[in-house]
Protein backbone atom coordinates (compact mmCIF):
# COMPACT_ATOMS: atom_id res chain seq x y z
CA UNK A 1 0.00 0.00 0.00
CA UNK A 2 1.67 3.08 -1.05
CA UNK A 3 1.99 5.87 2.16
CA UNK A 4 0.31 8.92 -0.22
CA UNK A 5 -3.71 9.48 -0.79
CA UNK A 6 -5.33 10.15 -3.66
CA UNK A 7 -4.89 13.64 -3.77
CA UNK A 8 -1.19 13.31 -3.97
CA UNK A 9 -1.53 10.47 -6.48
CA UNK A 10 -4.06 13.49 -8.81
CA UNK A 11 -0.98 16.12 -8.54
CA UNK A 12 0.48 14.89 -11.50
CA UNK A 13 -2.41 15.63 -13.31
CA UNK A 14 -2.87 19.51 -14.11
CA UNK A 15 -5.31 21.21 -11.67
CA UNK A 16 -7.95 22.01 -14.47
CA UNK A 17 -8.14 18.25 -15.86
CA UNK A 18 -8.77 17.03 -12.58
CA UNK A 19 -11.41 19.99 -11.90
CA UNK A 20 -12.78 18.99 -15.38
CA UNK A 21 -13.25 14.86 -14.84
CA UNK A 22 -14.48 15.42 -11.13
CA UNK A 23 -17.33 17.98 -12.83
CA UNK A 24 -18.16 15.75 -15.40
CA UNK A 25 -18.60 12.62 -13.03
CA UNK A 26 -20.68 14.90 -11.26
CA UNK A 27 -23.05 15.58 -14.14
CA UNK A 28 -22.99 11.95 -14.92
CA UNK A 29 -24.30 11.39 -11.38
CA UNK A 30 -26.44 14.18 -11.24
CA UNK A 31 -27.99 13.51 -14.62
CA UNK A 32 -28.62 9.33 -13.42
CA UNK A 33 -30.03 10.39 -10.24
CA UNK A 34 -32.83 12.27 -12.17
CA UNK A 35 -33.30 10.08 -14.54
CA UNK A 36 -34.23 7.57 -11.40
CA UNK A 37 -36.28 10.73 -9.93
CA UNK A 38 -38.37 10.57 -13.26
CA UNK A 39 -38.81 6.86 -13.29
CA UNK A 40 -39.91 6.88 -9.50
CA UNK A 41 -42.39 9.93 -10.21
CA UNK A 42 -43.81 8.02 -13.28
CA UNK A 43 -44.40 4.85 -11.14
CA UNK A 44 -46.03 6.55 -8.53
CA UNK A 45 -48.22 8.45 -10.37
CA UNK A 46 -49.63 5.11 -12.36
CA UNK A 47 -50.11 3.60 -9.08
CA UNK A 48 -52.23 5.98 -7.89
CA UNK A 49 -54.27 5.79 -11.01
CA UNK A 50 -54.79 2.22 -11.34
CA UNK A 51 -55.08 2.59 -7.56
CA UNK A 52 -58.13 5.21 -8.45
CA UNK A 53 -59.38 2.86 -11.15
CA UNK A 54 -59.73 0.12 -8.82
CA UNK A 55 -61.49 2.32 -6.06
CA UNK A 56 -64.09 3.11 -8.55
CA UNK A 57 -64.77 -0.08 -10.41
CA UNK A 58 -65.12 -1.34 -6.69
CA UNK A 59 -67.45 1.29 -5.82
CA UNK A 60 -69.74 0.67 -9.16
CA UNK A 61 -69.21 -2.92 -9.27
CA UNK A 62 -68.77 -4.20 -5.76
């Protein structure tokens, strides 16, 4: 195991190339979490309609 972190293992890469990747992971993240958001907010909202569309047919049928 080497006695240095890896922020002394980045310093031979120049400061802005580093700034650079660790923005663009950050969008990648970013962008995936919302993406999951969206999914979530989708599924939840057909639950609650077929959730509503069994309530009624219960109500008029039961």
């Amino acid at each position: 195991m080497p006695p240095f972190g890896m922020f002394e293992s980045l310093s031979a890469y120049p400061h802005g190339f580093v700034v650079l990747c660790a923005a663009l992971a950050a969008a990648v993240v970013l962008w995936v979490l919302l993406k999951l958001l969206k999914a979530a907010l989708w599924i939840l909202f057909f639950g609650l309609v077929l959730i509503g569309v069994v309530a009624v047919a219960s109500v008029f049928l039961g």
